[in-house]
Structures are given as C-alpha cells and as structure tokens.
PDB file of N, CA and C in Angstrom:
ATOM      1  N   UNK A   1     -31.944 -15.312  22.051  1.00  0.00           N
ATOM      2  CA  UNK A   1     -31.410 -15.503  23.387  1.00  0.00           C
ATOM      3  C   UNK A   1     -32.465 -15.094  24.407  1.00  0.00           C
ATOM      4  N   UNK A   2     -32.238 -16.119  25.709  1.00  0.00           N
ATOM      5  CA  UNK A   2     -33.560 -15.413  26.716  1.00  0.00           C
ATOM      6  C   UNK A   2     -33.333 -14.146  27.186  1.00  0.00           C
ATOM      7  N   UNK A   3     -34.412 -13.767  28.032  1.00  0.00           N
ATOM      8  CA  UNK A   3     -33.665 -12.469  28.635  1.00  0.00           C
ATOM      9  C   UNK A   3     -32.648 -12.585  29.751  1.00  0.00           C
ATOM     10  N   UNK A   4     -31.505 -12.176  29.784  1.00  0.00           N
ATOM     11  CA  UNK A   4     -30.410 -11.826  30.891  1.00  0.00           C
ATOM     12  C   UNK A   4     -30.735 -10.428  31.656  1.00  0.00           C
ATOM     13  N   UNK A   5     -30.801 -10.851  32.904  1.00  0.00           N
ATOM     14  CA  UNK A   5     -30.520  -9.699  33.630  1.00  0.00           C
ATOM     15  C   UNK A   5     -29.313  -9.325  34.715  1.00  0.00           C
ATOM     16  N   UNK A   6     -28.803  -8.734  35.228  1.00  0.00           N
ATOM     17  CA  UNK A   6     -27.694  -8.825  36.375  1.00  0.00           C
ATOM     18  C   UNK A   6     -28.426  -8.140  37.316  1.00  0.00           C
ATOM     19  N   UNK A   7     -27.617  -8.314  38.586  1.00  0.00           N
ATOM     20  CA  UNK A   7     -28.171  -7.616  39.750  1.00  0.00           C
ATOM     21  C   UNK A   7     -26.970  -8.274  40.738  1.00  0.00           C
ATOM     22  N   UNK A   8     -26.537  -7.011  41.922  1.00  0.00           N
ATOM     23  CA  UNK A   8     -26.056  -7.309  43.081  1.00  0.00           C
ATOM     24  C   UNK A   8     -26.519  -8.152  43.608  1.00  0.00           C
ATOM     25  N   UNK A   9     -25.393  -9.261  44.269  1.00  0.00           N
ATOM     26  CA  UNK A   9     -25.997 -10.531  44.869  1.00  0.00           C
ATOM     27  C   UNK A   9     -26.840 -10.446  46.175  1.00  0.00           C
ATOM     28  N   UNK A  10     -26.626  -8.937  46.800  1.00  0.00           N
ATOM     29  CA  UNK A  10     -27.332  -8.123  47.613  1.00  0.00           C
ATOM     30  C   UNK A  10     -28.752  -7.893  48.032  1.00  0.00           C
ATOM     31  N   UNK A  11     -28.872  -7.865  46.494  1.00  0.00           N
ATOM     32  CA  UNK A  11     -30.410  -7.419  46.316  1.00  0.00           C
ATOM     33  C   UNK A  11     -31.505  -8.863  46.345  1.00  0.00           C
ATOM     34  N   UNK A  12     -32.611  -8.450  46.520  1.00  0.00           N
ATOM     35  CA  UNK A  12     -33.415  -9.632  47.063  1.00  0.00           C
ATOM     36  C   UNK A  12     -34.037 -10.136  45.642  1.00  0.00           C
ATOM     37  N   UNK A  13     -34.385 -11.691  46.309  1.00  0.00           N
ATOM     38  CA  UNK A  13     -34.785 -12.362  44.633  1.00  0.00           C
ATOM     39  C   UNK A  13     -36.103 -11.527  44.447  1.00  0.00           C
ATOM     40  N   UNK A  14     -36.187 -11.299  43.367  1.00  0.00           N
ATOM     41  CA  UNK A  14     -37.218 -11.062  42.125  1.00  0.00           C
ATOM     42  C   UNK A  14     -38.476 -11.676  41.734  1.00  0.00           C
ATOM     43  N   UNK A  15     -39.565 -11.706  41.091  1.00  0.00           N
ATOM     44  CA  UNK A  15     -40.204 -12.381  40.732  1.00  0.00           C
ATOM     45  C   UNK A  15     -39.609 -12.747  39.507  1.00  0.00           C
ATOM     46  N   UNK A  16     -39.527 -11.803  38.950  1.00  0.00           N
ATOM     47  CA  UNK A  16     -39.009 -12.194  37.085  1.00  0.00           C
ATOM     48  C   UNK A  16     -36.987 -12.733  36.340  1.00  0.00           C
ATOM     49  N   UNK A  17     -36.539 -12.970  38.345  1.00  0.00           N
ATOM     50  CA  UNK A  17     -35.023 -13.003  37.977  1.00  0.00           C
ATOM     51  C   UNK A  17     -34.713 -14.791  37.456  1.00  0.00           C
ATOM     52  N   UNK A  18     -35.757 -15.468  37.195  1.00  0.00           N
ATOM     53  CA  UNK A  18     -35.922 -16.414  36.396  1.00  0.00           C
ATOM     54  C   UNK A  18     -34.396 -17.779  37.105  1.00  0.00           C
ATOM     55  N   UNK A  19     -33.737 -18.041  36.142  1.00  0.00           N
ATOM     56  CA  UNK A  19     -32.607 -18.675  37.297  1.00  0.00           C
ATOM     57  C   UNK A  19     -31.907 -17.829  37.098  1.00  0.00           C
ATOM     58  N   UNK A  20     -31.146 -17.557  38.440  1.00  0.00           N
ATOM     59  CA  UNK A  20     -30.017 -17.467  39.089  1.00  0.00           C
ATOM     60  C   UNK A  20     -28.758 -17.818  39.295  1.00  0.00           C
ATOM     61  N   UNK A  21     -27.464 -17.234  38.401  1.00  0.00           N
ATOM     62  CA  UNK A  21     -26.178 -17.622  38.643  1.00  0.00           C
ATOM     63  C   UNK A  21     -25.166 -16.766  38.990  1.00  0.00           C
ATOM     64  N   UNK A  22     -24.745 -17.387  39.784  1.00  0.00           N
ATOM     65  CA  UNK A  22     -23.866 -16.437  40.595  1.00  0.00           C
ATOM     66  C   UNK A  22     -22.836 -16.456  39.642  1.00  0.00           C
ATOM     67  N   UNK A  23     -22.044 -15.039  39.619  1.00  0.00           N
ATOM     68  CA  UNK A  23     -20.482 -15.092  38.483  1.00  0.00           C
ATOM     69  C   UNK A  23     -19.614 -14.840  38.854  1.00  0.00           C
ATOM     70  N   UNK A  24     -19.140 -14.925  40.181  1.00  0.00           N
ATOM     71  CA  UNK A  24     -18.135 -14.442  41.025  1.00  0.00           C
ATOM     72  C   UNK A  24     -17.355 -15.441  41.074  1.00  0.00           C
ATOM     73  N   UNK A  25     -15.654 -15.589  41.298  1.00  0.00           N
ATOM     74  CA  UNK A  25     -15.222 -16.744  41.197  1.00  0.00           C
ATOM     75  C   UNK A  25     -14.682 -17.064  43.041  1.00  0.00           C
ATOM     76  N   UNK A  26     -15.041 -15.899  43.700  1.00  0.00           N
ATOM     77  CA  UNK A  26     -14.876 -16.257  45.129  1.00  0.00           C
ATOM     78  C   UNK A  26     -16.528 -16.219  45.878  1.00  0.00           C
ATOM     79  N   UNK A  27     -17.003 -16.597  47.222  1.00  0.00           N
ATOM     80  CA  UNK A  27     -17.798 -16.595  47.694  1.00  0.00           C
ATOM     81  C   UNK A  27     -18.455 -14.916  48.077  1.00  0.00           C
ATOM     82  N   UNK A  28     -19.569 -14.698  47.600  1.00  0.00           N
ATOM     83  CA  UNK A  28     -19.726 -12.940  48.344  1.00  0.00           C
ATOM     84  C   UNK A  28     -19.410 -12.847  49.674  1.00  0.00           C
ATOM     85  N   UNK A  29     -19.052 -12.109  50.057  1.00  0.00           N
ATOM     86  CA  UNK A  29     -19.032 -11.255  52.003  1.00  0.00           C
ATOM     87  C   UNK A  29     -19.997 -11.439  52.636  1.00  0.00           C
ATOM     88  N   UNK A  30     -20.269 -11.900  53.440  1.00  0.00           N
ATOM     89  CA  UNK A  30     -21.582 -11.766  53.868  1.00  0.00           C
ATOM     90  C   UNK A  30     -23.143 -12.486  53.634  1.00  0.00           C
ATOM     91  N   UNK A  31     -23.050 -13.143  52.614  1.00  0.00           N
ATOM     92  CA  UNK A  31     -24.214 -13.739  51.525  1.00  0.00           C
ATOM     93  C   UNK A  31     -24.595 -15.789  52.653  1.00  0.00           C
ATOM     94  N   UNK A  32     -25.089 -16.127  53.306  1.00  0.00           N
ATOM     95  CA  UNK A  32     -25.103 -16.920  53.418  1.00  0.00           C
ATOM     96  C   UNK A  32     -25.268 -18.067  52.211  1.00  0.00           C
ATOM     97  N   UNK A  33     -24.579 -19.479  52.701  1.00  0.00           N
ATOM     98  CA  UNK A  33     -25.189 -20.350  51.604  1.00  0.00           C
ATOM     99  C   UNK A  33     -26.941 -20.244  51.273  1.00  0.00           C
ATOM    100  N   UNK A  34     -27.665 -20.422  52.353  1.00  0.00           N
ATOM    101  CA  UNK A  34     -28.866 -20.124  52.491  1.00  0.00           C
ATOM    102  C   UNK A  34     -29.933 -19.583  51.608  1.00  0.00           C
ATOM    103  N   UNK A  35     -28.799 -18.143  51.480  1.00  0.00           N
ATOM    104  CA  UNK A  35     -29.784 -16.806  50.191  1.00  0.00           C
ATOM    105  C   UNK A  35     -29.744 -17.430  49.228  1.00  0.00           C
ATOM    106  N   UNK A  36     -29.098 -18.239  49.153  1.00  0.00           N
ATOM    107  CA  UNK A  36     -28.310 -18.507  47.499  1.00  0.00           C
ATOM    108  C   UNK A  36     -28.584 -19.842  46.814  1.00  0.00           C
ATOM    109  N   UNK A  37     -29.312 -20.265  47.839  1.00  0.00           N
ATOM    110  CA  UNK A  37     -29.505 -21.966  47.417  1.00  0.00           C
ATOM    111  C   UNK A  37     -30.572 -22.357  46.224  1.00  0.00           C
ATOM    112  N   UNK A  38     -31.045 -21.397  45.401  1.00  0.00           N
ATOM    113  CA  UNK A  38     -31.739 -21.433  44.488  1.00  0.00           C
ATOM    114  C   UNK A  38     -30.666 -21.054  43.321  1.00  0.00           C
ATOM    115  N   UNK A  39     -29.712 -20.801  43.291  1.00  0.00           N
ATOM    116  CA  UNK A  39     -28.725 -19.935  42.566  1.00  0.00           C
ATOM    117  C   UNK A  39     -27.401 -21.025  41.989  1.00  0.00           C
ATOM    118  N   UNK A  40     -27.127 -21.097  40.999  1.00  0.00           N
ATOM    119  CA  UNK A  40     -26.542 -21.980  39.848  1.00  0.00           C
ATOM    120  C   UNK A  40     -25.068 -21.215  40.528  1.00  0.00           C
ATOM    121  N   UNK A  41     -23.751 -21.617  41.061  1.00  0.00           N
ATOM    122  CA  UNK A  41     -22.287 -20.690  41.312  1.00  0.00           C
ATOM    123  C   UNK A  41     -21.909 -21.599  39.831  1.00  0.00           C
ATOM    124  N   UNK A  42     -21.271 -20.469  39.136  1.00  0.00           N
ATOM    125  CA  UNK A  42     -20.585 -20.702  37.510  1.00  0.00           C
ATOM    126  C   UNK A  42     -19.182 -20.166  38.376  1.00  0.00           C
ATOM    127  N   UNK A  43     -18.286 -20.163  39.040  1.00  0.00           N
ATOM    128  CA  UNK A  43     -17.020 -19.683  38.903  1.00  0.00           C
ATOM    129  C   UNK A  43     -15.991 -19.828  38.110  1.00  0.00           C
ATOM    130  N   UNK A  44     -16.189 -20.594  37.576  1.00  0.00           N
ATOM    131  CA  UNK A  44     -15.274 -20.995  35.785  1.00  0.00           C
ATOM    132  C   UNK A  44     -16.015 -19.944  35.038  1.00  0.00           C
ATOM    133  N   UNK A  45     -16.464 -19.257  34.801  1.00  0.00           N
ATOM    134  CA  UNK A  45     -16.921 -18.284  34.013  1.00  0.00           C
ATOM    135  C   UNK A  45     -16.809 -16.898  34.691  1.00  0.00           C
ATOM    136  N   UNK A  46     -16.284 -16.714  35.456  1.00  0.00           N
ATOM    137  CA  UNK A  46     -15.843 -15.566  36.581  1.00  0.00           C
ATOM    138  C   UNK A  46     -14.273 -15.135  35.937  1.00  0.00           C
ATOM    139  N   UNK A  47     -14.124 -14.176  35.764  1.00  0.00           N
ATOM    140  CA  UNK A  47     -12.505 -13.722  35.536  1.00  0.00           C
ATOM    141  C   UNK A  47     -11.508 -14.157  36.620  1.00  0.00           C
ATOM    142  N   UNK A  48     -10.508 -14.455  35.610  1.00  0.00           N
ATOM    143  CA  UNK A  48      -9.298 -14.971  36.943  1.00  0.00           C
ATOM    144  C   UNK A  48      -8.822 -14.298  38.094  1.00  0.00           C
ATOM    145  N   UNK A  49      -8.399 -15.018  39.247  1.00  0.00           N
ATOM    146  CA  UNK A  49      -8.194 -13.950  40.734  1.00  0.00           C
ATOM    147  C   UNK A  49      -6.761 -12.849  39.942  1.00  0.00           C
ATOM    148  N   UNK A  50      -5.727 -13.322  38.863  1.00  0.00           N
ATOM    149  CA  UNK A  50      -4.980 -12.517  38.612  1.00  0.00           C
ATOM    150  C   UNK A  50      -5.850 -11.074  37.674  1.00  0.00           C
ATOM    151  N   UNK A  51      -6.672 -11.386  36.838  1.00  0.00           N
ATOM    152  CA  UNK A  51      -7.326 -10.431  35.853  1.00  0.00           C
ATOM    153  C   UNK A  51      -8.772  -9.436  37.294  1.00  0.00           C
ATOM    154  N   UNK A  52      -8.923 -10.476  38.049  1.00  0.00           N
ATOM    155  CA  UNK A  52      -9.779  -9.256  39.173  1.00  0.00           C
ATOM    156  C   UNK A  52      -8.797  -8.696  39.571  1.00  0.00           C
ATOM    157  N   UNK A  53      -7.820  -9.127  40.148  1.00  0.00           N
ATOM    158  CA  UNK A  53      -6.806  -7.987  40.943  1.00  0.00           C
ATOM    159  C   UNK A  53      -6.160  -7.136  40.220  1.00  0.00           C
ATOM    160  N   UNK A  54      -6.154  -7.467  38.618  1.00  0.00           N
ATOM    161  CA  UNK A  54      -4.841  -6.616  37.849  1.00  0.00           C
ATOM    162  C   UNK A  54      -6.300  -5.181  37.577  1.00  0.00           C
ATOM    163  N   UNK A  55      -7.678  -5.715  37.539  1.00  0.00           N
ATOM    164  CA  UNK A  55      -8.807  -4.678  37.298  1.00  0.00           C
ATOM    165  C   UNK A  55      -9.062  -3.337  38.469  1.00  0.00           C
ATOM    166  N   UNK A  56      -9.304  -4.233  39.824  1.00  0.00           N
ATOM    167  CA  UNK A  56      -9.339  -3.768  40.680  1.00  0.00           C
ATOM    168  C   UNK A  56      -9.759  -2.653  40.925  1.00  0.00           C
ATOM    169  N   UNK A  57     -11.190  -3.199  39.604  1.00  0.00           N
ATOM    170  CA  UNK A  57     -12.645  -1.545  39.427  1.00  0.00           C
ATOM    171  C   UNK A  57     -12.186  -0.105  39.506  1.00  0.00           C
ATOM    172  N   UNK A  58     -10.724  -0.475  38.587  1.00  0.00           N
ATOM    173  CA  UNK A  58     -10.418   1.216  38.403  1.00  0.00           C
ATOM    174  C   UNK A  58     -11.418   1.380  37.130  1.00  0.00           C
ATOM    175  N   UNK A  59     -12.314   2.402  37.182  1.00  0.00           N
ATOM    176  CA  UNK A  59     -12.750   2.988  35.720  1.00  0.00           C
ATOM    177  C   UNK A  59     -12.232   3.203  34.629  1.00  0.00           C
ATOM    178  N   UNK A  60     -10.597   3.423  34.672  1.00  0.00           N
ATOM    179  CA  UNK A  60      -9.949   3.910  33.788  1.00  0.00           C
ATOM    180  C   UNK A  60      -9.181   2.262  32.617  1.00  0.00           C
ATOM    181  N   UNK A  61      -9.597   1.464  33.541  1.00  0.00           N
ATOM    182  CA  UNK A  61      -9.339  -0.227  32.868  1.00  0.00           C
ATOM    183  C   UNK A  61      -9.790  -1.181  32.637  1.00  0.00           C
ATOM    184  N   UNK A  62     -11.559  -0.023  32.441  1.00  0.00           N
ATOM    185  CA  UNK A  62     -12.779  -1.136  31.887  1.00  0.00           C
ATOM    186  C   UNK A  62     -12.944  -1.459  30.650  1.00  0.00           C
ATOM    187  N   UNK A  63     -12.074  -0.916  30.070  1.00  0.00           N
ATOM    188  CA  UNK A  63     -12.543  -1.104  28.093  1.00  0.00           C
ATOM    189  C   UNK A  63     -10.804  -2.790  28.345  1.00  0.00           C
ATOM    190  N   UNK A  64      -9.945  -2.503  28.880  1.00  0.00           N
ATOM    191  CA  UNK A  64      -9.098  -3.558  28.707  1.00  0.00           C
ATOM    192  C   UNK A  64      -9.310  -4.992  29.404  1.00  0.00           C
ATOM    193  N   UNK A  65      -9.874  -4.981  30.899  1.00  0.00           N
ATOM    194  CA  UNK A  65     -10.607  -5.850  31.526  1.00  0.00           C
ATOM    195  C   UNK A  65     -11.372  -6.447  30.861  1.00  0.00           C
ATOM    196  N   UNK A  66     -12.208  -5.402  29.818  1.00  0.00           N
ATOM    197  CA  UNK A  66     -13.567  -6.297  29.210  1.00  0.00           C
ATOM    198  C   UNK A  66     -12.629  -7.262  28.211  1.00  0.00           C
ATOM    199  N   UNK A  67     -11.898  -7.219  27.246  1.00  0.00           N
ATOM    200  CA  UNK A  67     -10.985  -7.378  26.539  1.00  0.00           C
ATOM    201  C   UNK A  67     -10.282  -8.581  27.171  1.00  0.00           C
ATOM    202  N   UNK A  68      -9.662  -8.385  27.899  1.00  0.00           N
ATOM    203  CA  UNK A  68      -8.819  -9.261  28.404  1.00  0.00           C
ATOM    204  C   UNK A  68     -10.094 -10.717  28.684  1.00  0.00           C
ATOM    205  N   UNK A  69     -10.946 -10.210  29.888  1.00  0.00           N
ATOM    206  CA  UNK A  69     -11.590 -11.051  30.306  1.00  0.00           C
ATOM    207  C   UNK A  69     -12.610 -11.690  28.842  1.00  0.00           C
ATOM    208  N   UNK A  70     -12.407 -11.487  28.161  1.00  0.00           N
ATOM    209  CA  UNK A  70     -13.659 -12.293  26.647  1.00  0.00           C
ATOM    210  C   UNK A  70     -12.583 -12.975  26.083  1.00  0.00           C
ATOM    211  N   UNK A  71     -10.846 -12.549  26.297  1.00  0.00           N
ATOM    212  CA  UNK A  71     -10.332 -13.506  25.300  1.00  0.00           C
ATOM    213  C   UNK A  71      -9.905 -14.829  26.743  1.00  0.00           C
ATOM    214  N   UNK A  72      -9.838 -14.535  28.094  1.00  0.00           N
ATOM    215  CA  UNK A  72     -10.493 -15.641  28.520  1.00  0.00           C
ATOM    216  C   UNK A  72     -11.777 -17.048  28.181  1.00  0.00           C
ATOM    217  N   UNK A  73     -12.689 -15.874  28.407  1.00  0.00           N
ATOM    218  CA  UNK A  73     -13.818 -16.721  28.391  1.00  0.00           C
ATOM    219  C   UNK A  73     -13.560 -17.817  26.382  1.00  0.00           C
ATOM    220  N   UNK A  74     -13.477 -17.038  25.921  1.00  0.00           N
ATOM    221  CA  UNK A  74     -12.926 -17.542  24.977  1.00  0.00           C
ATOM    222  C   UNK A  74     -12.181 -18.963  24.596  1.00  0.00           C
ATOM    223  N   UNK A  75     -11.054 -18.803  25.503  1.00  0.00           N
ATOM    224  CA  UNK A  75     -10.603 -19.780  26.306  1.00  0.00           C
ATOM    225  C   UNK A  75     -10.967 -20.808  27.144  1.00  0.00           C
ATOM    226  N   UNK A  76     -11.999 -20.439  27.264  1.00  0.00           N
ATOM    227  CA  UNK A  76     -12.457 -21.241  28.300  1.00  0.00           C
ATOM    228  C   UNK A  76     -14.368 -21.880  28.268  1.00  0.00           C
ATOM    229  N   UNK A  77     -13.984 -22.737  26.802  1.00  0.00           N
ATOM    230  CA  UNK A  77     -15.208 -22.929  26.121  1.00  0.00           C
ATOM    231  C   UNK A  77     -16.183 -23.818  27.038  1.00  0.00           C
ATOM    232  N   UNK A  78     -15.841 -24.741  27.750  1.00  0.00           N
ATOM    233  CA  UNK A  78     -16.786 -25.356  28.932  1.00  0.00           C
ATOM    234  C   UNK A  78     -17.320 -24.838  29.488  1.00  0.00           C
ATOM    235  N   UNK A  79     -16.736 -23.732  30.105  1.00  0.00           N
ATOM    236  CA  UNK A  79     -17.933 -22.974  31.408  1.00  0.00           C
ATOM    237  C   UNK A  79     -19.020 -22.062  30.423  1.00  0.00           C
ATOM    238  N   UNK A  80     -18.376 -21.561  29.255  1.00  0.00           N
ATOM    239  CA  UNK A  80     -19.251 -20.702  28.545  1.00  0.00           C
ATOM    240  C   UNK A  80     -20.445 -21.504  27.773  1.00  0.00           C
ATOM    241  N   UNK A  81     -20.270 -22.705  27.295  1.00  0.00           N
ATOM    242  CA  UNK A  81     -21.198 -23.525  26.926  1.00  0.00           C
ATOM    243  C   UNK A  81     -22.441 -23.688  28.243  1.00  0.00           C
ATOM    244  N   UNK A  82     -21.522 -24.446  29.692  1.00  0.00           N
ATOM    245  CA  UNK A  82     -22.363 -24.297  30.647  1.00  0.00           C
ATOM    246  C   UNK A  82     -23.722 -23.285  31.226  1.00  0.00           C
ATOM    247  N   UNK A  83     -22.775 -21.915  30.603  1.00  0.00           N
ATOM    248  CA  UNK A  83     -23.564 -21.136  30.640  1.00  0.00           C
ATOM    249  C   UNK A  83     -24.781 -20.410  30.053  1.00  0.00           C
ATOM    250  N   UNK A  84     -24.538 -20.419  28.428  1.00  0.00           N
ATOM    251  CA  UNK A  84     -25.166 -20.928  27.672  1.00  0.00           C
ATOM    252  C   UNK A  84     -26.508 -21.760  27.331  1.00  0.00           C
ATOM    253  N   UNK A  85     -25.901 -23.096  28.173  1.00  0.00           N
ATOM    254  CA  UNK A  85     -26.851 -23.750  27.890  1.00  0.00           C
ATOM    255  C   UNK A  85     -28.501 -23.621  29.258  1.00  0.00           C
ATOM    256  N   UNK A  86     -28.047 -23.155  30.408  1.00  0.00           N
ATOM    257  CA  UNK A  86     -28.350 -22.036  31.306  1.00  0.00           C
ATOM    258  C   UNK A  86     -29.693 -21.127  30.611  1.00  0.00           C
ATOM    259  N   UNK A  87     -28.595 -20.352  29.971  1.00  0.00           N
ATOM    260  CA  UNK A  87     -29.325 -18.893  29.331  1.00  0.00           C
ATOM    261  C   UNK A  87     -30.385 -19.683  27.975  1.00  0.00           C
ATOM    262  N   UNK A  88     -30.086 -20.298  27.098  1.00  0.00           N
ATOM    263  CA  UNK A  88     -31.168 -21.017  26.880  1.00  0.00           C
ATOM    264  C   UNK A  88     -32.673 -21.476  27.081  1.00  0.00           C
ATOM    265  N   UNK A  89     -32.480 -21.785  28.253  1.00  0.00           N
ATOM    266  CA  UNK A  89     -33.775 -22.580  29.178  1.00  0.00           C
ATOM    267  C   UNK A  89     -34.483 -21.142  29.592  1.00  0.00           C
ATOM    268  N   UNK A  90     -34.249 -19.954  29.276  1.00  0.00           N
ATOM    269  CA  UNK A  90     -35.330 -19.033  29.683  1.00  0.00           C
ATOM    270  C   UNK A  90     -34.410 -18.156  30.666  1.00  0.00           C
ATOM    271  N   UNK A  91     -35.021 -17.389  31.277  1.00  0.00           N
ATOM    272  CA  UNK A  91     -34.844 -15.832  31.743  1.00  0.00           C
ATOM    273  C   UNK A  91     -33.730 -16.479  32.902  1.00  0.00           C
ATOM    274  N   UNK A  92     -32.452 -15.349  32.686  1.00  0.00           N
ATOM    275  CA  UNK A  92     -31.017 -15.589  33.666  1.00  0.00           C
ATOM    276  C   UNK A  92     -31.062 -14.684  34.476  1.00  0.00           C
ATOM    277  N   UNK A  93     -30.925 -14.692  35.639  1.00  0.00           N
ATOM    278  CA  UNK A  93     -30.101 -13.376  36.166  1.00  0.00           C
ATOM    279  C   UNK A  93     -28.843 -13.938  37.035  1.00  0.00           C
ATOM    280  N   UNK A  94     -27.532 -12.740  36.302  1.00  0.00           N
ATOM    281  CA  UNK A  94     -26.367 -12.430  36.851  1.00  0.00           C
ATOM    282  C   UNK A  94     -26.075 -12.004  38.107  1.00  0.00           C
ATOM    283  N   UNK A  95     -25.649 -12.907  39.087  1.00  0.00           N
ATOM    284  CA  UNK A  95     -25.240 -12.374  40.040  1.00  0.00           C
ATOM    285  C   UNK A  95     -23.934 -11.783  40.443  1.00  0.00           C
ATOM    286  N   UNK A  96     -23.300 -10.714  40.753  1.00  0.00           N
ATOM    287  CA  UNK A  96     -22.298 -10.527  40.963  1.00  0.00           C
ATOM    288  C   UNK A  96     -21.840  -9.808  42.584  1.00  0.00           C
ATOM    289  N   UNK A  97     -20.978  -9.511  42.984  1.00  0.00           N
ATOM    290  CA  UNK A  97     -21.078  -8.880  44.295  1.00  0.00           C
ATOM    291  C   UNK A  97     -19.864  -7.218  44.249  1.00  0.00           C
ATOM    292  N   UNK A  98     -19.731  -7.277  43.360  1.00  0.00           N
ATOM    293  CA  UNK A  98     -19.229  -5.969  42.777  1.00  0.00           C
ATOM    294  C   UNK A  98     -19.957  -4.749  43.241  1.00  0.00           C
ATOM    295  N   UNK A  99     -18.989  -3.190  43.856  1.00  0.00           N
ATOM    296  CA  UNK A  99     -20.180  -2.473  44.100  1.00  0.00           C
ATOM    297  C   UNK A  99     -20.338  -1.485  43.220  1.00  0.00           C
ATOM    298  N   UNK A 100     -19.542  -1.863  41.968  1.00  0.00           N
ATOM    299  CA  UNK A 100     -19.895  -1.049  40.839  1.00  0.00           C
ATOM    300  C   UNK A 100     -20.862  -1.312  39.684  1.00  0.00           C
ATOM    301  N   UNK A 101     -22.185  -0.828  39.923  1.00  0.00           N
ATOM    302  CA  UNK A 101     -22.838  -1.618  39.204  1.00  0.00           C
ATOM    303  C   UNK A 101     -23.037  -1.311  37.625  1.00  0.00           C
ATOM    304  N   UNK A 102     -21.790  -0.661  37.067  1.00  0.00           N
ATOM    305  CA  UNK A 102     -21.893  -0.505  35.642  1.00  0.00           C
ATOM    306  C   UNK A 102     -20.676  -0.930  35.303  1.00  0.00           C
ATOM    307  N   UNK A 103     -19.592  -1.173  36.157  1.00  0.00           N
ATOM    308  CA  UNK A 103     -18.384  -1.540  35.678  1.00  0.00           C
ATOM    309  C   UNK A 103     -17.860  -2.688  35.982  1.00  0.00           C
ATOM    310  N   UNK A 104     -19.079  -4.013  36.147  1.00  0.00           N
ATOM    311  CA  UNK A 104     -18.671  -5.340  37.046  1.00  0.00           C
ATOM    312  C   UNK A 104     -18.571  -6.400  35.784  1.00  0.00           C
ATOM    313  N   UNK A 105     -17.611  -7.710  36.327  1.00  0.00           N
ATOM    314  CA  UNK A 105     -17.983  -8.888  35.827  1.00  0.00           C
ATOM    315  C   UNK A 105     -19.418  -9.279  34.741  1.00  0.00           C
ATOM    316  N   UNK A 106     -20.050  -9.202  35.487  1.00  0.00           N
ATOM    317  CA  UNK A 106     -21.863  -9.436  34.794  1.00  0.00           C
ATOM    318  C   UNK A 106     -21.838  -8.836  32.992  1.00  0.00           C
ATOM    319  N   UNK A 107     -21.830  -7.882  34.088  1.00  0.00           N
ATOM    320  CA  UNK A 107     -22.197  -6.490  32.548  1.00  0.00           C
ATOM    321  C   UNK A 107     -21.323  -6.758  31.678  1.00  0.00           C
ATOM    322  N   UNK A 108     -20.081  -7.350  32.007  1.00  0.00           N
ATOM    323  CA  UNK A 108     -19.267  -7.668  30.428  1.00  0.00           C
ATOM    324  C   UNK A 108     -19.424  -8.711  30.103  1.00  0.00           C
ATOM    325  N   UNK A 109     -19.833 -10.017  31.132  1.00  0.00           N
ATOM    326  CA  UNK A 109     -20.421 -11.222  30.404  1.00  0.00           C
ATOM    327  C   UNK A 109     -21.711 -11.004  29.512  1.00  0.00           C
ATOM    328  N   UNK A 110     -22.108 -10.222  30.061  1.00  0.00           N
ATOM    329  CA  UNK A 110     -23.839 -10.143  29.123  1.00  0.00           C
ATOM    330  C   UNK A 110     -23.093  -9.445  27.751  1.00  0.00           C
ATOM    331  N   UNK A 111     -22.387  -8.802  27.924  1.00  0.00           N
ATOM    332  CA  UNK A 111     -22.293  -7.947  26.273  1.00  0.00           C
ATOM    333  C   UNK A 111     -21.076  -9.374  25.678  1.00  0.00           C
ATOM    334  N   UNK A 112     -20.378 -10.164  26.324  1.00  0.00           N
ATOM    335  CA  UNK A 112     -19.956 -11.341  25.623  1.00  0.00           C
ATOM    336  C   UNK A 112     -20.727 -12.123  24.959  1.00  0.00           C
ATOM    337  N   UNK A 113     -21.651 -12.372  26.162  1.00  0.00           N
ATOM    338  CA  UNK A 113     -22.508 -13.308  25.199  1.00  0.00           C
ATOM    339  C   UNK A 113     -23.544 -13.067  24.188  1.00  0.00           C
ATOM    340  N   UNK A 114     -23.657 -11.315  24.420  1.00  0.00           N
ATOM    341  CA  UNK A 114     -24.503 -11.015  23.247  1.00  0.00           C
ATOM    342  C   UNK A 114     -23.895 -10.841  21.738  1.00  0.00           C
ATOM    343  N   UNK A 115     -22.778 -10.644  21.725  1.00  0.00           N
ATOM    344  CA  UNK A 115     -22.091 -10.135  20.260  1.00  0.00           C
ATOM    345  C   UNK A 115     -22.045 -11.531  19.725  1.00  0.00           C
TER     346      UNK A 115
END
C-alpha cells in the first residue's frame, strides 16, 4: 500500500502530501473551494451524519465509532474501492476537519484500510 497520511484540512499543503482527499461528508467551516481545488472530496467514504452525531468526539466512544463506522464502510464497497484505487496511484493524504487529531474520521479510515 502507498503511503497514507492525514492531516487537518487546516493545515497548509505539503510537499510530500501527494493527492489529497478530503473525508468529511459535509463541507469544512471556513475552507474555501479555492484551498481545496487540488483535493479529491470522497464523502461516500465519510461516516454517516447519524454515526457523526451519535460519536460526537466523545473519547469515551472511539473504540465503538471505529466499529460501527468499518462495518459501514464495509457496506459501502464503491466509495471504498474509489478510494483504494486513489491510495494505489502513490502517496494519499487524509483530509479531515475534526479538531481531534487522534480521535477523527481519517485515523480510523487509515487503520480500515490497513488491516
């Protein structure tokens, strides 16, 4: 697999953040189309608005979120192929707009797609 990286959609492009996909299934706050126009939006591969709100980055409902959200993706073999085929072609980076940066979207797609 290439290398995956994540990063706040915040943070400025990279030399080495290779392509760019955003994993959010709503638009970031603030983020013009502009920043982003180099950047692949996957929102079919974003957890559902019911599974973000039922998460709602409590710490204490990251081992079930992750869980919940993989037997999604699971489910939901198109966008993960899409993505896939993405991560393939060489070096990814995850965008997310989460301000938890160990307990977001990204970070459990990357350990999905690594197992």
């Amino acid at each position: 697999m290439a290398k995956l990286l994540i990063k706040r959609v915040y943070e400025p492009r990279a030399r080495g953040d290779g392509q760019r996909v955003l994993v959010d299934r709503i638009w970031p706050r603030g983020v013009g189309k502009d920043k982003l126009d180099d950047a692949v939006w996957l929102k079919d591969v974003a957890p559902s608005t019911a599974l973000r709100k039922w998460f709602d980055h409590r710490p204490e409902r990251w081992p079930q979120f992750c869980e919940r959200y993989a037997a999604e993706l699971d489910s939901n073999a198109d966008a993960v192929a899409a993505l896939r085929r993405i991560v393939a072609r060489g070096p990814v980076t995850l965008l997310y707009s989460a301000r938890d940066e160990e307990r977001n979207q990204a970070r459990a797609l990357v350990d999905y797609l690594c197992r």
